[in-house]
C-alpha atoms as a PDB file:
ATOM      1  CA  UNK A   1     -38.578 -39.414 -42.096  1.00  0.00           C
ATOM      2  CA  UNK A   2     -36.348 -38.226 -39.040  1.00  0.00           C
ATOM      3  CA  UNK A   3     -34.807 -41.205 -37.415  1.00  0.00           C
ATOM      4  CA  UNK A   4     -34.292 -40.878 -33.439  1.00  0.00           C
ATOM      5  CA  UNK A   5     -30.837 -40.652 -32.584  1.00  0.00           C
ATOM      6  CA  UNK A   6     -29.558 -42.481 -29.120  1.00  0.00           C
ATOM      7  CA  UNK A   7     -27.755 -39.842 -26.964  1.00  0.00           C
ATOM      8  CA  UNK A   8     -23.845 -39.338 -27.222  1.00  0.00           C
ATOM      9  CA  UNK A   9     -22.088 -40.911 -23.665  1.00  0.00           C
ATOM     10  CA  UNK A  10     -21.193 -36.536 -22.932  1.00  0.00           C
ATOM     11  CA  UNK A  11     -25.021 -35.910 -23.281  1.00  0.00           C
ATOM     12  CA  UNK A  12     -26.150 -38.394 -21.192  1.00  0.00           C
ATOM     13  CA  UNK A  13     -23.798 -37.341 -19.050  1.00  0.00           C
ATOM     14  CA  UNK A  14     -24.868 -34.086 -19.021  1.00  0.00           C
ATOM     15  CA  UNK A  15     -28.597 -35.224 -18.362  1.00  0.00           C
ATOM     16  CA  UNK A  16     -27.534 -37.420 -15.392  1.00  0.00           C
ATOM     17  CA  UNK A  17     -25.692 -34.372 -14.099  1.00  0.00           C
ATOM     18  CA  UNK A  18     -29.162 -31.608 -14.945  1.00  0.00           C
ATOM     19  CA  UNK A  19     -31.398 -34.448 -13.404  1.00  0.00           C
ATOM     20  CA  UNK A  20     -29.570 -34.678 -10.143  1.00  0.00           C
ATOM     21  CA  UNK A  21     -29.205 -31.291 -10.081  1.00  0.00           C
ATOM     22  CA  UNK A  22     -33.050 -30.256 -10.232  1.00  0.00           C
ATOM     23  CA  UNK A  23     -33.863 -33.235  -7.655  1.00  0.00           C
ATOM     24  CA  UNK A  24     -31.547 -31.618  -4.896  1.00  0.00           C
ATOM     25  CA  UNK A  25     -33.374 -28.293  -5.720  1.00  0.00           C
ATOM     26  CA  UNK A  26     -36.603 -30.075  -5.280  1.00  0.00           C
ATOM     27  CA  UNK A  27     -35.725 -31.682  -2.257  1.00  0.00           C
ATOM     28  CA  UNK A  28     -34.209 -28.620  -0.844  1.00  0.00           C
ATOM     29  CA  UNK A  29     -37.572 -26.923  -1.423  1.00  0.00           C
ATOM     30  CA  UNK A  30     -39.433 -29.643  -0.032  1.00  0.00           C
ATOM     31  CA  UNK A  31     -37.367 -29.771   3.092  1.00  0.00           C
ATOM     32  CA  UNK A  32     -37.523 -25.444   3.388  1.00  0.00           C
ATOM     33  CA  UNK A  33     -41.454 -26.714   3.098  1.00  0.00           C
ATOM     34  CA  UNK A  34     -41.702 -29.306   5.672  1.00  0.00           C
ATOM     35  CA  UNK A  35     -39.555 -26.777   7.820  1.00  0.00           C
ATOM     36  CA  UNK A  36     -41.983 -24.315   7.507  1.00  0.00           C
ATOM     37  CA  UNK A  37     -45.128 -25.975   8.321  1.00  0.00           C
ATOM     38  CA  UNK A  38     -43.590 -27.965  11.136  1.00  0.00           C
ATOM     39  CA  UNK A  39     -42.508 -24.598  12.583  1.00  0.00           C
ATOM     40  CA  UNK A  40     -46.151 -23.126  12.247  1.00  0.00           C
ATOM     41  CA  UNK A  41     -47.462 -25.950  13.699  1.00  0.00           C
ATOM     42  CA  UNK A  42     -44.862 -25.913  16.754  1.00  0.00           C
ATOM     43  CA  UNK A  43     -46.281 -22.559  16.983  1.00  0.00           C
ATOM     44  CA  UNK A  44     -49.636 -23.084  16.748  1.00  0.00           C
ATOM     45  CA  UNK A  45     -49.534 -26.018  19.339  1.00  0.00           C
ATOM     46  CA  UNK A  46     -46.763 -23.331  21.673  1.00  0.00           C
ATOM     47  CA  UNK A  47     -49.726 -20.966  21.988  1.00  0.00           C
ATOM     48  CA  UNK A  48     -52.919 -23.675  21.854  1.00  0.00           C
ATOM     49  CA  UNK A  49     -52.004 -27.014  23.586  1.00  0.00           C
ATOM     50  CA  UNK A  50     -50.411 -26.834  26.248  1.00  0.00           C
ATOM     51  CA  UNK A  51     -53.319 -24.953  28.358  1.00  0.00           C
ATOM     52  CA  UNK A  52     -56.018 -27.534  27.274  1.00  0.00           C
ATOM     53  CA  UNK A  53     -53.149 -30.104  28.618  1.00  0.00           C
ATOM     54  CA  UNK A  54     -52.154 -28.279  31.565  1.00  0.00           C
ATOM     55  CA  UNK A  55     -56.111 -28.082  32.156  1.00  0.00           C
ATOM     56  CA  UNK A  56     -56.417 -31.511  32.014  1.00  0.00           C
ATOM     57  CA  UNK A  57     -53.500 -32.340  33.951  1.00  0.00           C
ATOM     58  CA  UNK A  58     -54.653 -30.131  36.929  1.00  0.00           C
ATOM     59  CA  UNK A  59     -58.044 -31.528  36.709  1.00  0.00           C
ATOM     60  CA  UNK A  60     -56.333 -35.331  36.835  1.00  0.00           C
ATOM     61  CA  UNK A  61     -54.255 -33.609  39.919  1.00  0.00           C
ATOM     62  CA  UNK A  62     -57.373 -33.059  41.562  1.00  0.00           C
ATOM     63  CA  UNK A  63     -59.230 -35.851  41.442  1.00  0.00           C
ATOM     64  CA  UNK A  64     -55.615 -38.718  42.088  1.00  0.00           C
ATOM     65  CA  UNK A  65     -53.823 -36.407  44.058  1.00  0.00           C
ATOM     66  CA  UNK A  66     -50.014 -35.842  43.862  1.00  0.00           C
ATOM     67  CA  UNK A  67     -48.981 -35.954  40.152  1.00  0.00           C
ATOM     68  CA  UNK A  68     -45.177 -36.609  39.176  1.00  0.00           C
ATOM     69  CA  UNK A  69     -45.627 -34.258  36.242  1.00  0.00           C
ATOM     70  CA  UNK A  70     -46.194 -31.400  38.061  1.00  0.00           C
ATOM     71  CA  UNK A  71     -43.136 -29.800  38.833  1.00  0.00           C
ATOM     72  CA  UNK A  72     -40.296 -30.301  41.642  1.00  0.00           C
ATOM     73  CA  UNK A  73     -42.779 -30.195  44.641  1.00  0.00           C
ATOM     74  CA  UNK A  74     -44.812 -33.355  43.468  1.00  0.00           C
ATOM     75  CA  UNK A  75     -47.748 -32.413  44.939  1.00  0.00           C
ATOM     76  CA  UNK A  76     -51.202 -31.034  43.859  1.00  0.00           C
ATOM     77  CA  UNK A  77     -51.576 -27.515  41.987  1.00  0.00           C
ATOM     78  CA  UNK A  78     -50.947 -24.352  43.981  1.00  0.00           C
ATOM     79  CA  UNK A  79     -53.210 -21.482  43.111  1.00  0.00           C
ATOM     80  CA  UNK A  80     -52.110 -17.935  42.715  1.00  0.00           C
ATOM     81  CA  UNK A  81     -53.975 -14.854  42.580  1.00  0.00           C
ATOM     82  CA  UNK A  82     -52.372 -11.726  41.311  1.00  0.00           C
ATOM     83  CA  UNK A  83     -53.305  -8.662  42.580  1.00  0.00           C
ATOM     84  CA  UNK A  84     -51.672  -5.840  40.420  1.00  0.00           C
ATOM     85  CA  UNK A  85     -52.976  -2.317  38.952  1.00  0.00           C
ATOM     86  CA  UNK A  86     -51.111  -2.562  35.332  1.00  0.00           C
ATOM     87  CA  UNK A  87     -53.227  -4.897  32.930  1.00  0.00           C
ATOM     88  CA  UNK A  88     -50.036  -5.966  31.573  1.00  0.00           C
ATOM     89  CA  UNK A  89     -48.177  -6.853  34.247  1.00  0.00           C
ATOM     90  CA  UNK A  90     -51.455  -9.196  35.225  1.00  0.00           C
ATOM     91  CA  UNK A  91     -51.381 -10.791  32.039  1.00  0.00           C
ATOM     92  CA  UNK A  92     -47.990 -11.308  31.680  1.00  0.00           C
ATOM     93  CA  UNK A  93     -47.497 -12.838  34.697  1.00  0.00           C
ATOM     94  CA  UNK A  94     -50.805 -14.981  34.486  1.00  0.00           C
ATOM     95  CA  UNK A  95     -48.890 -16.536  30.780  1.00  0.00           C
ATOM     96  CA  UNK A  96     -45.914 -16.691  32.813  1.00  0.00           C
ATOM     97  CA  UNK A  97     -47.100 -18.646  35.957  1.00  0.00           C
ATOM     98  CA  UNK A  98     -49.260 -20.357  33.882  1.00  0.00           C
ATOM     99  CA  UNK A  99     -46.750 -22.112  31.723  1.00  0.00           C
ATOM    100  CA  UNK A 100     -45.385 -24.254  34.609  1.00  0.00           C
ATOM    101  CA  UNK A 101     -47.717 -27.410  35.384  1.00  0.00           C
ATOM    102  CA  UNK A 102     -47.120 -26.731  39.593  1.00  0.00           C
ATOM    103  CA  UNK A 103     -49.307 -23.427  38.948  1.00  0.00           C
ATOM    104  CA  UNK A 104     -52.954 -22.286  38.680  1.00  0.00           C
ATOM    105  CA  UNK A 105     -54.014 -18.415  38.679  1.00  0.00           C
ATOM    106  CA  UNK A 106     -57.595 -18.589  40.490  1.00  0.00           C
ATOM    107  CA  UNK A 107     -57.883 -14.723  39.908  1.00  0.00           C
ATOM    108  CA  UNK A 108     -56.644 -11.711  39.478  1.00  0.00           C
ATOM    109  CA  UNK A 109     -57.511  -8.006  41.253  1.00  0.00           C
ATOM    110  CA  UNK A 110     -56.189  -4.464  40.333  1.00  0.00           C
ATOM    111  CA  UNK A 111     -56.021  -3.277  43.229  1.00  0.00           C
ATOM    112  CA  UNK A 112     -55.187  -4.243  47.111  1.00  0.00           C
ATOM    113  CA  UNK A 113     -59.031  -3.927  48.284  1.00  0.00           C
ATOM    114  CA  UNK A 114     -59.846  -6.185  45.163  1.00  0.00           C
ATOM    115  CA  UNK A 115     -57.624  -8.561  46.323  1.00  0.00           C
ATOM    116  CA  UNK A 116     -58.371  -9.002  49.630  1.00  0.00           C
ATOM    117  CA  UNK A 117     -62.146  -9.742  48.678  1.00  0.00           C
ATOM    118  CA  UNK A 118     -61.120 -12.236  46.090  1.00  0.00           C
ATOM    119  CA  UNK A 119     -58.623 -14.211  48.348  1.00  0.00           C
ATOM    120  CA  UNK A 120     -61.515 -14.106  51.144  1.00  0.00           C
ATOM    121  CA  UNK A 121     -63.298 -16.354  48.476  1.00  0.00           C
ATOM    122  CA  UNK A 122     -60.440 -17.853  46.611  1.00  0.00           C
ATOM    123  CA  UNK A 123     -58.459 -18.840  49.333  1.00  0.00           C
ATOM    124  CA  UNK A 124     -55.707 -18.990  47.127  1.00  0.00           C
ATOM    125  CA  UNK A 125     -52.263 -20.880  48.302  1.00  0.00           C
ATOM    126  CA  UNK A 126     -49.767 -18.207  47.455  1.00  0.00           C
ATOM    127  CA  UNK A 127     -50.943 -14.339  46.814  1.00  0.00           C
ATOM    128  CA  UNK A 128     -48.464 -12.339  44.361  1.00  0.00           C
ATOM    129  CA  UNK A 129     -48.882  -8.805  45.315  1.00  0.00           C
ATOM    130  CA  UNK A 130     -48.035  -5.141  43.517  1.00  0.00           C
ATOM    131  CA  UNK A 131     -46.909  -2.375  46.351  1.00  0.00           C
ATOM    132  CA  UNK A 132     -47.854   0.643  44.479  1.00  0.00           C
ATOM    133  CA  UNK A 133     -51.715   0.469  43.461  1.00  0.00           C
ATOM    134  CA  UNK A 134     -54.850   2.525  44.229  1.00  0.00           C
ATOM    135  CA  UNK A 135     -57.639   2.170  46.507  1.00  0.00           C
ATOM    136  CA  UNK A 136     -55.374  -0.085  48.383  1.00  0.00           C
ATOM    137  CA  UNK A 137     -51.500  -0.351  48.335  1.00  0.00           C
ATOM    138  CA  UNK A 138     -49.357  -3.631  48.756  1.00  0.00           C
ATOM    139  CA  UNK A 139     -48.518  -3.238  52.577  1.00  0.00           C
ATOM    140  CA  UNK A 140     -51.675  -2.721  53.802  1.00  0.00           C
ATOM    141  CA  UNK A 141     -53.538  -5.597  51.553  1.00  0.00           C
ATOM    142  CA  UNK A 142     -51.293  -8.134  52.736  1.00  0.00           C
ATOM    143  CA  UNK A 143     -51.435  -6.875  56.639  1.00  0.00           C
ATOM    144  CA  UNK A 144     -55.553  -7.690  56.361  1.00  0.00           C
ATOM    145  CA  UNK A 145     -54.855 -10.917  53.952  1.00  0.00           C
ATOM    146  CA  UNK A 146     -52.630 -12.505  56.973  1.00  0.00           C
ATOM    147  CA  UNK A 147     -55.454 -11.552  59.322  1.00  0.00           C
ATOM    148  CA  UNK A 148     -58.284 -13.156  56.811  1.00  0.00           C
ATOM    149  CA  UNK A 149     -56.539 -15.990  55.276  1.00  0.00           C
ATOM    150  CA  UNK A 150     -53.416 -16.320  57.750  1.00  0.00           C
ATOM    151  CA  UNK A 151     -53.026 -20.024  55.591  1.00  0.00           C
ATOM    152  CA  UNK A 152     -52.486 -18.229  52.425  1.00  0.00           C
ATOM    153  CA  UNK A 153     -48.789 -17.389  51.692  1.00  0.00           C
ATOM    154  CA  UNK A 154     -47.839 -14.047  50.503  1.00  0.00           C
ATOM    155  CA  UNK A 155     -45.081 -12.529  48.108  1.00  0.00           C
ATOM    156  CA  UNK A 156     -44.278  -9.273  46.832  1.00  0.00           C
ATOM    157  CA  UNK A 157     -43.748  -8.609  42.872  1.00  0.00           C
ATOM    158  CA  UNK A 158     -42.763  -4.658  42.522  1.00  0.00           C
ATOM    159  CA  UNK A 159     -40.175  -2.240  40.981  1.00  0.00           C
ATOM    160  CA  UNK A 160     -39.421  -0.834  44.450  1.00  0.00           C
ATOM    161  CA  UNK A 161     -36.632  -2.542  46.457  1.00  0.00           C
ATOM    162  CA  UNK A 162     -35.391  -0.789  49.772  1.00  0.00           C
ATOM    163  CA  UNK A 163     -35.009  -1.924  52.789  1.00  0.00           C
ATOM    164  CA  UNK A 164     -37.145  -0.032  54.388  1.00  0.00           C
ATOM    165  CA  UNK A 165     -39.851  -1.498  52.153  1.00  0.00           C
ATOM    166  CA  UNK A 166     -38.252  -4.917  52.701  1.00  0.00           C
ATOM    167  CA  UNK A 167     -38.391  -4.506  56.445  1.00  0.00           C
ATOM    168  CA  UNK A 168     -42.261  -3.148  56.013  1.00  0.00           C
ATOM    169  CA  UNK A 169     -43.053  -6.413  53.955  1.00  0.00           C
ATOM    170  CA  UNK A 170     -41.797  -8.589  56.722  1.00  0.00           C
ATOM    171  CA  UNK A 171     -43.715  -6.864  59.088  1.00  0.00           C
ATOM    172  CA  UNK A 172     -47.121  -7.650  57.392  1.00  0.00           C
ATOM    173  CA  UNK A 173     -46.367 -10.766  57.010  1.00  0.00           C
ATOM    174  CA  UNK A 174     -44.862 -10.943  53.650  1.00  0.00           C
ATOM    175  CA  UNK A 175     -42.918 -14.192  53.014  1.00  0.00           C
ATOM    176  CA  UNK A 176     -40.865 -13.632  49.753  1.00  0.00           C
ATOM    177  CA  UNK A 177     -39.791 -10.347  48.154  1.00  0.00           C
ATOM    178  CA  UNK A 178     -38.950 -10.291  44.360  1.00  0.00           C
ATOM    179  CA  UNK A 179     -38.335  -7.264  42.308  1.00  0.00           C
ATOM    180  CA  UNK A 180     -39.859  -6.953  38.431  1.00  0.00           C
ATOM    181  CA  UNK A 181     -36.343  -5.988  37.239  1.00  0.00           C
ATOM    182  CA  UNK A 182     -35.119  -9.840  38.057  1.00  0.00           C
ATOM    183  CA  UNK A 183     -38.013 -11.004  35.971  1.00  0.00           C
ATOM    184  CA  UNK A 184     -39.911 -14.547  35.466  1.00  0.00           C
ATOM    185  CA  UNK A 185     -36.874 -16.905  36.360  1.00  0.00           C
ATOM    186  CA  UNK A 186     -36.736 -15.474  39.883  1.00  0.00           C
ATOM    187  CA  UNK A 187     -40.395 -15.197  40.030  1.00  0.00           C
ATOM    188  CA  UNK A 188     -41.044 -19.063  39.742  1.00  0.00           C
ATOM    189  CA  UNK A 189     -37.832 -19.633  41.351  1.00  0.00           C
ATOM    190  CA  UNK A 190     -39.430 -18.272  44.689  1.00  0.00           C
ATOM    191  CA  UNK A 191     -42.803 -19.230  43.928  1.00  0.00           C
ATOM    192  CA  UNK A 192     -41.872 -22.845  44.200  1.00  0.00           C
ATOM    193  CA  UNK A 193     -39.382 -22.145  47.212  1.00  0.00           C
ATOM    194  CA  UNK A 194     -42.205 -20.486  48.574  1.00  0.00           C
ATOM    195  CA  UNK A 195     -44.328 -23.228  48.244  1.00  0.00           C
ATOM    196  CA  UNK A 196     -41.854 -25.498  49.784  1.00  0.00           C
ATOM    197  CA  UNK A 197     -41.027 -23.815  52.658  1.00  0.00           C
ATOM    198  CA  UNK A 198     -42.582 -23.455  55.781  1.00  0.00           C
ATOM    199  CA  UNK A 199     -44.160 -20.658  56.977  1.00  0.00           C
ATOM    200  CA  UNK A 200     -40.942 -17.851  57.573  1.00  0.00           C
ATOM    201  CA  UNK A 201     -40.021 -15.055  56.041  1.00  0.00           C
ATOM    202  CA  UNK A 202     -37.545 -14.797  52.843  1.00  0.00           C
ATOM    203  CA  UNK A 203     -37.355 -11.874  51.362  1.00  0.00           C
ATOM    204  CA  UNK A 204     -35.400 -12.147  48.123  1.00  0.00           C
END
């Protein structure tokens, strides 16, 4: 009959060493695990939360008034209509304006007529407008939106910067100028000064 023999002091050694070495390479799996779903669900909640919160939060606005949460101006949510004739550029700036609790897109309208009808019903606070589009270009929507909706504050959003053009926008009316080449940051960053300001042209 084989007797059991008690492991040398080197062998256990050795065992203490293997053991410790597959529990770090568990652990280091576990953690590239954890990592993994965390990040999916960061994600998941980037792209599905916070517009079910920010929903809520503007709905709280509403109803209690001013709201600390919601941005630098402190005060209840401004709603912006775009007008633009590239789907993209709608969408992308919808996700964009979206994404800061201050902001509310009421609409959107491909084209300067479109937008003048949906402002007439809207009456949206601040009116982010294309130049270029059919039917209707940029100029001449916001010259009958000051005339319609004088309240309702109007900036420019194109890939056309002159100033000739920026002299034209001025003359309609136009408050704030911003060209798609500077991108979101200056986008928000004169949406809110736009907000905050009183009615006078700055053309950016």
């Amino acid at each position: 009959m084989q007797r059991f023999k008690p492991a040398s002091a080197g062998n256990a050694s050795g065992c203490h060493v293997q053991l410790a070495g597959d529990l770090a390479g568990f652990l280091d799996s576990l953690a590239d695990g954890m990592h993994c779903a965390l990040r999916e669900l960061e994600l998941r909640t980037y792209h599905e939360y916070p517009m079910a919160r920010l929903s809520a939060i503007r709905e709280t606005s509403r109803s209690k008034g001013p709201n600390p949460l919601l941005g630098p101006l402190g005060a209840s949510v401004q709603k912006v209509l775009i007008v633009d004739d590239n789907a993209y550029v709608r969408k992308s700036l919808r996700w964009t304006i979206e994404h800061e609790l201050e902001w509310q897109v009421c609409g959107e309208a491909a084209n300067g007529a479109e937008g003048v009808s949906a402002a007439t019903q809207m009456k949206p606070d601040i009116v982010v407008l294309d130049l270029s589009m059919p039917v209707m270009n940029g100029i001449e929507a916001a010259r009958q939106l000051r005339r319609l909706v004088p309240r309702t504050r109007l900036l420019m959003f194109t890939s056309y910067v002159t100033p000739t053009l920026e002299e034209a926008a001025r003359d309609v009316g136009i408050e704030a100028f911003v060209a798609k080449s500077e991108g979101a940051p200056m986008l928000l960053q004169s949406l809110r000064r736009l907000a905050s300001s009183p009615g006078t042209s700055t053309v950016i």
